[in-house]
Protein backbone atom coordinates (compact mmCIF):
# COMPACT_ATOMS: atom_id res chain seq x y z
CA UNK A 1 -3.68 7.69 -7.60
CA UNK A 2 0.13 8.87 -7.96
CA UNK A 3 3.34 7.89 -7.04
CA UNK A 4 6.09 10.27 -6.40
CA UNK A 5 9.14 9.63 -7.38
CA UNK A 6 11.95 9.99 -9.75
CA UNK A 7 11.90 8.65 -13.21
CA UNK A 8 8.40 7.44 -12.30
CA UNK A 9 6.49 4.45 -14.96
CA UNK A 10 3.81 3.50 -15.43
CA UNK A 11 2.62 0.15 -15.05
CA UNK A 12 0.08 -2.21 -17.03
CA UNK A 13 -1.55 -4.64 -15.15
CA UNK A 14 -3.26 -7.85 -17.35
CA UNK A 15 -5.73 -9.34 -15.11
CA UNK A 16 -8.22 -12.08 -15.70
CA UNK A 17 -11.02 -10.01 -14.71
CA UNK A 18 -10.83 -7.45 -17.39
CA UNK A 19 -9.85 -7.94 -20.93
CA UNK A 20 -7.61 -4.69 -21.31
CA UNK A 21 -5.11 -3.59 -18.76
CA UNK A 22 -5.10 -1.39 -15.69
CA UNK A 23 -3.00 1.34 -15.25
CA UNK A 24 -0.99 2.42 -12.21
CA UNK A 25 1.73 4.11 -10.89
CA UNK A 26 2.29 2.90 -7.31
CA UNK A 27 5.03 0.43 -7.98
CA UNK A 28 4.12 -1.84 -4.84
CA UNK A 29 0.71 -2.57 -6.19
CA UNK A 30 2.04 -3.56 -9.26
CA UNK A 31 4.29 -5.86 -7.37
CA UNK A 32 2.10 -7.58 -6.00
CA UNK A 33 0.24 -8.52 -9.32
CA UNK A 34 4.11 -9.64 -10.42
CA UNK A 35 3.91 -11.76 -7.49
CA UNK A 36 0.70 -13.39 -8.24
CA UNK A 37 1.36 -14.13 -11.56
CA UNK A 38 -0.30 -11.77 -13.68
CA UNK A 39 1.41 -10.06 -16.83
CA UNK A 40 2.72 -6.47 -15.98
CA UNK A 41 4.27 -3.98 -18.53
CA UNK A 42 5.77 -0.98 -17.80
CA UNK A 43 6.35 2.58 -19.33
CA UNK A 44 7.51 5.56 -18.95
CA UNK A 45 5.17 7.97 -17.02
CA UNK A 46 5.47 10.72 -20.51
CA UNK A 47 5.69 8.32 -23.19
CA UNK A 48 3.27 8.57 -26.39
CA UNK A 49 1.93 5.17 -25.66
CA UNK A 50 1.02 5.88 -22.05
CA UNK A 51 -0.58 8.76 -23.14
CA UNK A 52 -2.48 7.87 -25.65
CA UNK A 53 -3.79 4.95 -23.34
CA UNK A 54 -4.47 7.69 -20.87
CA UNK A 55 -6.35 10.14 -23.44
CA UNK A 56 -9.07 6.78 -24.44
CA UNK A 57 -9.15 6.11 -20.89
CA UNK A 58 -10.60 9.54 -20.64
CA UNK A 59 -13.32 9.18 -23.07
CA UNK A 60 -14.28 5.87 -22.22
CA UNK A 61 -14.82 7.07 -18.50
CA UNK A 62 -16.59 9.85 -19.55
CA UNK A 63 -19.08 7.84 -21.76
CA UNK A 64 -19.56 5.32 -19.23
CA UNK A 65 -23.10 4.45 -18.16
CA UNK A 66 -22.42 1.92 -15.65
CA UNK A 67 -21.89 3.56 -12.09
CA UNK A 68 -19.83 0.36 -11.57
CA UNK A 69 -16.93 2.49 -10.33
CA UNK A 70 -13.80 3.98 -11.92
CA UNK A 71 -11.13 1.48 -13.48
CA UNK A 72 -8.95 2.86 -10.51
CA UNK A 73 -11.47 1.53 -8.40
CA UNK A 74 -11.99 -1.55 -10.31
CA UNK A 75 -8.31 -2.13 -9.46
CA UNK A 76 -8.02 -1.66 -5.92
CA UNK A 77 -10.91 -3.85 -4.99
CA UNK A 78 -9.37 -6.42 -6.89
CA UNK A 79 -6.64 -6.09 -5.68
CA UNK A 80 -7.86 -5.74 -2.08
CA UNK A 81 -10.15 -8.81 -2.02
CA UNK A 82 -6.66 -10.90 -3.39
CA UNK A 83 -4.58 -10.02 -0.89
CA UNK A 84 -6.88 -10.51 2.14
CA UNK A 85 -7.82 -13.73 0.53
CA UNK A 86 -4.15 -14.63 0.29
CA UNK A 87 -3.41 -13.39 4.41
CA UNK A 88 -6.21 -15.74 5.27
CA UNK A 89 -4.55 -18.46 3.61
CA UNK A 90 -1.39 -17.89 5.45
CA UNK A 91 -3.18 -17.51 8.50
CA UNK A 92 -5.06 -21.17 7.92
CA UNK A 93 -1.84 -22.57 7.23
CA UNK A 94 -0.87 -25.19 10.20
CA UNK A 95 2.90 -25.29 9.17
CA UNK A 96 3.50 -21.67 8.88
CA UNK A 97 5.07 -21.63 5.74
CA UNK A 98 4.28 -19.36 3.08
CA UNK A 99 4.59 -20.11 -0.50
CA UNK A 100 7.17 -18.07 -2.41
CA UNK A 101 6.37 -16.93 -5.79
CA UNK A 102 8.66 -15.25 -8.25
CA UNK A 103 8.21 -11.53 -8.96
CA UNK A 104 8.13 -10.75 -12.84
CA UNK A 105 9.73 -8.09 -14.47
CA UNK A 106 7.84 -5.38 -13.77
CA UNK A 107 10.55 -2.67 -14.20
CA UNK A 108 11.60 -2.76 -10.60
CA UNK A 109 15.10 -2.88 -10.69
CA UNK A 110 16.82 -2.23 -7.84
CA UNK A 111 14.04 -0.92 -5.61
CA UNK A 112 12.30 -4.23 -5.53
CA UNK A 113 13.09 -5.06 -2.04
CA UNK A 114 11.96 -1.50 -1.27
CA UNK A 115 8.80 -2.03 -2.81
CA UNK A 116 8.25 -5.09 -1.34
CA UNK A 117 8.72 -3.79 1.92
CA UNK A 118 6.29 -0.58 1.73
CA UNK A 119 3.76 -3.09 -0.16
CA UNK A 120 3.73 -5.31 2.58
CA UNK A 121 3.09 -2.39 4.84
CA UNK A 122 0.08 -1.52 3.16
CA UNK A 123 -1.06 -4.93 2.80
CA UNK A 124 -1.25 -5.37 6.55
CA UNK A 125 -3.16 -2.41 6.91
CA UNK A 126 -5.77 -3.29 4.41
CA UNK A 127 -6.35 -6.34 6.29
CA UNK A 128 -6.32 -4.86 9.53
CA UNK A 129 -9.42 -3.11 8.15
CA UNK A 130 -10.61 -5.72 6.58
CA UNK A 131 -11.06 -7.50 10.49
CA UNK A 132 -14.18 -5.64 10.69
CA UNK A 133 -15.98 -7.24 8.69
CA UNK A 134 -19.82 -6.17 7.94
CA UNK A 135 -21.10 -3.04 8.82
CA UNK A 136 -24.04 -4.38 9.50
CA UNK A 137 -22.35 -7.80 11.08
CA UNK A 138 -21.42 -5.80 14.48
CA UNK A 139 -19.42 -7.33 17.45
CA UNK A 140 -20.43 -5.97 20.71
CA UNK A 141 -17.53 -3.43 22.05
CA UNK A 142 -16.20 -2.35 18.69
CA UNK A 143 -15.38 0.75 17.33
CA UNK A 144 -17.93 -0.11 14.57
CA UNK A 145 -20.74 -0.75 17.78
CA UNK A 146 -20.29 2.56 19.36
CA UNK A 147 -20.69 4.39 16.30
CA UNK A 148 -21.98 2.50 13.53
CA UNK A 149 -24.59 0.70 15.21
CA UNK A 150 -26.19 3.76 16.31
CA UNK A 151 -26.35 5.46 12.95
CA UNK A 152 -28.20 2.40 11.54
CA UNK A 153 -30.93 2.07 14.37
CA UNK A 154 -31.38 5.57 13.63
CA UNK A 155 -31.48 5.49 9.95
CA UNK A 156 -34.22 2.59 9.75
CA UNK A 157 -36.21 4.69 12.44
CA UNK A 158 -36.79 7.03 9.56
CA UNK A 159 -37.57 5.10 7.12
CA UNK A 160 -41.59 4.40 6.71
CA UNK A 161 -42.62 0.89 7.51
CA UNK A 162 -44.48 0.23 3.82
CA UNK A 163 -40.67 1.57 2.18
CA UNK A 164 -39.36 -1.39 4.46
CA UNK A 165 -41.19 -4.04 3.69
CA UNK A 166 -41.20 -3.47 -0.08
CA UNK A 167 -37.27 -3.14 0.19
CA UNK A 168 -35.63 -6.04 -1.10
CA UNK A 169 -32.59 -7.20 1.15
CA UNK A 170 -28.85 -6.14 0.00
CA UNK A 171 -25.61 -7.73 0.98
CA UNK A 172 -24.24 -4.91 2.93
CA UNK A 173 -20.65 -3.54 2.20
CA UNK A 174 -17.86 -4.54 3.79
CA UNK A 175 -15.93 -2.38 5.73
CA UNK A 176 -12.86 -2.79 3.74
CA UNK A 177 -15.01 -2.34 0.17
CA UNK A 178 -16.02 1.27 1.48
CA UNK A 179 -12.65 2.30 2.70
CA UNK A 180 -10.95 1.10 -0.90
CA UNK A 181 -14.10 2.94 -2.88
CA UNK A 182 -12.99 5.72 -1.10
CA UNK A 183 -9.35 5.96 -1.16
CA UNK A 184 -8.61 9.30 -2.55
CA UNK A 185 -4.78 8.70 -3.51
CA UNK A 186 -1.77 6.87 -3.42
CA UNK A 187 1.25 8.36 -2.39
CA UNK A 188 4.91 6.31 -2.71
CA UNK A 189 8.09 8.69 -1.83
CA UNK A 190 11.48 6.73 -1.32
CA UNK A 191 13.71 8.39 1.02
CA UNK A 192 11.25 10.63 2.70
CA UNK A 193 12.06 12.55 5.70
CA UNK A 194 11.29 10.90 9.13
CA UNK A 195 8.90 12.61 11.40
CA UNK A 196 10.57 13.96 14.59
CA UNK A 197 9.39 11.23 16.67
CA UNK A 198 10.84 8.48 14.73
CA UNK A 199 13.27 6.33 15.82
CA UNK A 200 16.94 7.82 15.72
CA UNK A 201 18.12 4.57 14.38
CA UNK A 202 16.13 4.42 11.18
CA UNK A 203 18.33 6.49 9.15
CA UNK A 204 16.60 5.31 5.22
CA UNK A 205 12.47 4.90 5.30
CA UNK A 206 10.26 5.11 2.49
CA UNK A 207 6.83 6.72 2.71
CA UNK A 208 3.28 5.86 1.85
CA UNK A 209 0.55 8.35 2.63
CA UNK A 210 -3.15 6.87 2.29
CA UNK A 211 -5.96 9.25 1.80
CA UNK A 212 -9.72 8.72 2.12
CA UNK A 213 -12.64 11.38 1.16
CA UNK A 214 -15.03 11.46 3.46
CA UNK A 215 -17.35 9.58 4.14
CA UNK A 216 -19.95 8.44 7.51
CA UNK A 217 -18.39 5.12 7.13
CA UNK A 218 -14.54 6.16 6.89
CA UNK A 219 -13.71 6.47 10.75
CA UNK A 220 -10.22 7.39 12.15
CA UNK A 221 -10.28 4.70 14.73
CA UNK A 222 -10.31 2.19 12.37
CA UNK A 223 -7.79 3.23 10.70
CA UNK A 224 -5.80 4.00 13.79
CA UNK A 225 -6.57 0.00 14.91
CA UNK A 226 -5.89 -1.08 11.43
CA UNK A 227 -2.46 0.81 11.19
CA UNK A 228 -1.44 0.27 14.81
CA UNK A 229 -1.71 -3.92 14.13
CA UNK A 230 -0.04 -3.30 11.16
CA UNK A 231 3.36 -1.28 12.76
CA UNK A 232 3.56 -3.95 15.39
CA UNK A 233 3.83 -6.89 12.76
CA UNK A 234 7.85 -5.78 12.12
CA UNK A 235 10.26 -4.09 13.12
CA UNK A 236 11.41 -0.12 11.36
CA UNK A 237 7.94 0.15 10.75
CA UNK A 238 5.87 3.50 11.92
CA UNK A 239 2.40 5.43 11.26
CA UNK A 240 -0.15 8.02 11.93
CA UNK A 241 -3.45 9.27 11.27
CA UNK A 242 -4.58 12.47 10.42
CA UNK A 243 -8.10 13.99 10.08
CA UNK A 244 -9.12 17.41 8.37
CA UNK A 245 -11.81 19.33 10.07
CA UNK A 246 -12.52 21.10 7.42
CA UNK A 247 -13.01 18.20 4.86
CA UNK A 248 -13.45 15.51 7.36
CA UNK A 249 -10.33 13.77 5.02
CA UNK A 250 -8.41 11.10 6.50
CA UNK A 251 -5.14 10.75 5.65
CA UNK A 252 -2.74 7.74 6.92
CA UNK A 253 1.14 8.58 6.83
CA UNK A 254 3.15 5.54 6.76
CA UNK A 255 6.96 4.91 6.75
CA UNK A 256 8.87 1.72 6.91
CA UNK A 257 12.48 1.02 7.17
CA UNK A 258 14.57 0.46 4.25
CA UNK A 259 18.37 0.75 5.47
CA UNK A 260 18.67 -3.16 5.10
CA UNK A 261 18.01 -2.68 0.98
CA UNK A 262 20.99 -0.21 0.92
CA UNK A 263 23.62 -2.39 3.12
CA UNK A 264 22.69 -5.37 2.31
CA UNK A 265 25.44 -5.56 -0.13
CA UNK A 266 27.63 -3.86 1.20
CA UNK A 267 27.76 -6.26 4.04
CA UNK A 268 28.03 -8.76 2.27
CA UNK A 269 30.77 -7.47 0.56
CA UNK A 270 32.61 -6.97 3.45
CA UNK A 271 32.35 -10.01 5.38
CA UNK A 272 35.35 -11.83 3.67
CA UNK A 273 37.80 -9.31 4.44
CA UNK A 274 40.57 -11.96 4.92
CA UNK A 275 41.13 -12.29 1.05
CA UNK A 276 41.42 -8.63 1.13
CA UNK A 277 44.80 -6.71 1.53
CA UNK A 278 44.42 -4.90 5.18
CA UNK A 279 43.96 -0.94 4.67
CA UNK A 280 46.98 0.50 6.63
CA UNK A 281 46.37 2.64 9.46
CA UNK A 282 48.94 5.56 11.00
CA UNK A 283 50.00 6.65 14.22
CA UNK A 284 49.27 10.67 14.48
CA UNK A 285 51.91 12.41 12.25
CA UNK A 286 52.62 9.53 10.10
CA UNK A 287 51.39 9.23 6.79
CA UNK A 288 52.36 7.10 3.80
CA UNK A 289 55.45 6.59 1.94
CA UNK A 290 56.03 9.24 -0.34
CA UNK A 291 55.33 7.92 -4.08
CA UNK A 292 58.51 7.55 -6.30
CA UNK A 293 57.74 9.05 -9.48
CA UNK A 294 61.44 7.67 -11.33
């Protein structure tokens, strides 16, 4: 799971469910742990200590006998299952107003409002897949019916009736759990070019590019639902989906407009141009007075 950009870090992210700290390098996720109050450290991406963090990371995967998942994964689903939790709450809310928390220093610097905007992004899409709920908790007409149901009936049909009966029953996945299980990469790239179909006046976007291996239960529908609700959430925002026939990989390219983090300032700047001398302006020919050197 990478990040590309320049002078890239990596970040340590303390969280109560682990007693040592994850490691990433997609700045908006460790944002959002900033945001939610848990200790994040930062490094640079080649630095001895990173790397010797990395290198026991390594072995420790390696020697692993749990098939609990990877540490990467261990991260995402946390961090997946907080931020749903945290839309929901917004959602309940009756007065609309979201709580503000401050963002620690996570080695953001002047991108943070960047960040926050391609993390938000992402968040909505995870919880646009995280709508579906249950695989196995189907709502007639849904993309999950058509498909999912099918491959179910047809999978029990094969199984022999002794096999089950002897079966004990499993809480089945959620739809969001399998999509973050599989999520190949993370991809941040400030500045990225615009696709040709974007509109002409978004002039700065950042991208994020999603990809998922394949798997039965990774459909491109869902993610075209889950990005399509996200894009129409805000303005400057825009996405696609893309599936390899070869690999059956999806991959979800995502932009968002940044402009507003760039002019901000400078409009601000400029909006008390009264206690400013005027800059002179001449007719065609004229110029300014030539400059006395005595």
């Amino acid at each position: 799971m990478s990040a590309t950009f320049h002078g890239a870090k990596v970040y340590l992210i303390h969280t109560t469910q682990h007693t040592r700290p994850f490691l990433t390098t997609v700045p908006f996720i460790a944002r959002d742990f900033a945001s939610w109050g848990s200790r994040v450290d930062h490094h640079a991406a080649d630095s001895p200590y990173i790397t010797e963090i990395r290198s026991r990371e390594d072995v420790e995967h390696m020697n692993r006998t749990d098939r609990g998942g990877s540490r990467r994964t261990k991260l995402m689903e946390i961090w997946t299952t907080e931020l749903v939790r945290r839309k929901r709450q917004q959602r309940g809310k009756t007065n609309g107003i979201g709580i503000q928390m401050s963002v620690a220093d996570g080695g953001f610097g002047s991108i943070e409002a960047r960040v926050k905007k391609a993390g938000e992004l992402v968040q909505d899409v995870m919880d646009g897949l995280a709508a579906f709920g249950r695989y196995k908790s189907i709502t007639p007409g849904s993309p999950c019916d058509i498909e999912g149901k099918a491959d179910i009936v047809q999978e029990v049909q094969h199984v022999p009736q002794s096999t089950r009966r002897s079966k004990s029953p499993e809480s089945p996945p959620t739809v969001l759990t399998t999509y973050t299980r599989h999520l190949y990469s993370i991809r941040y790239a400030p500045n990225a070019p615009l696709p040709s179909w974007a509109n002409p006046d978004i002039i700065y976007a950042d991208q994020v590019v999603l990809e998922f291996h394949h798997h039965e239960y990774i459909r491109k529908e869902q993610l075209v639902h889950a990005v399509s609700s996200a894009v129409g959430k805000d303005e400057g925002r825009m996405g696609r989906v893309e599936k390899c026939t070869n690999t059956g990989l999806k991959r979800v390219h995502l932009w968002v407009d940044v402009g507003d983090t760039f002019f901000g300032d400078v409009m601000r700047e400029e909006g008390d141009l009264e206690d400013r001398d005027p800059v002179p302006k001449y007719e065609r020919g004229e110029g300014p007075p030539a400059y006395d050197e005595r």
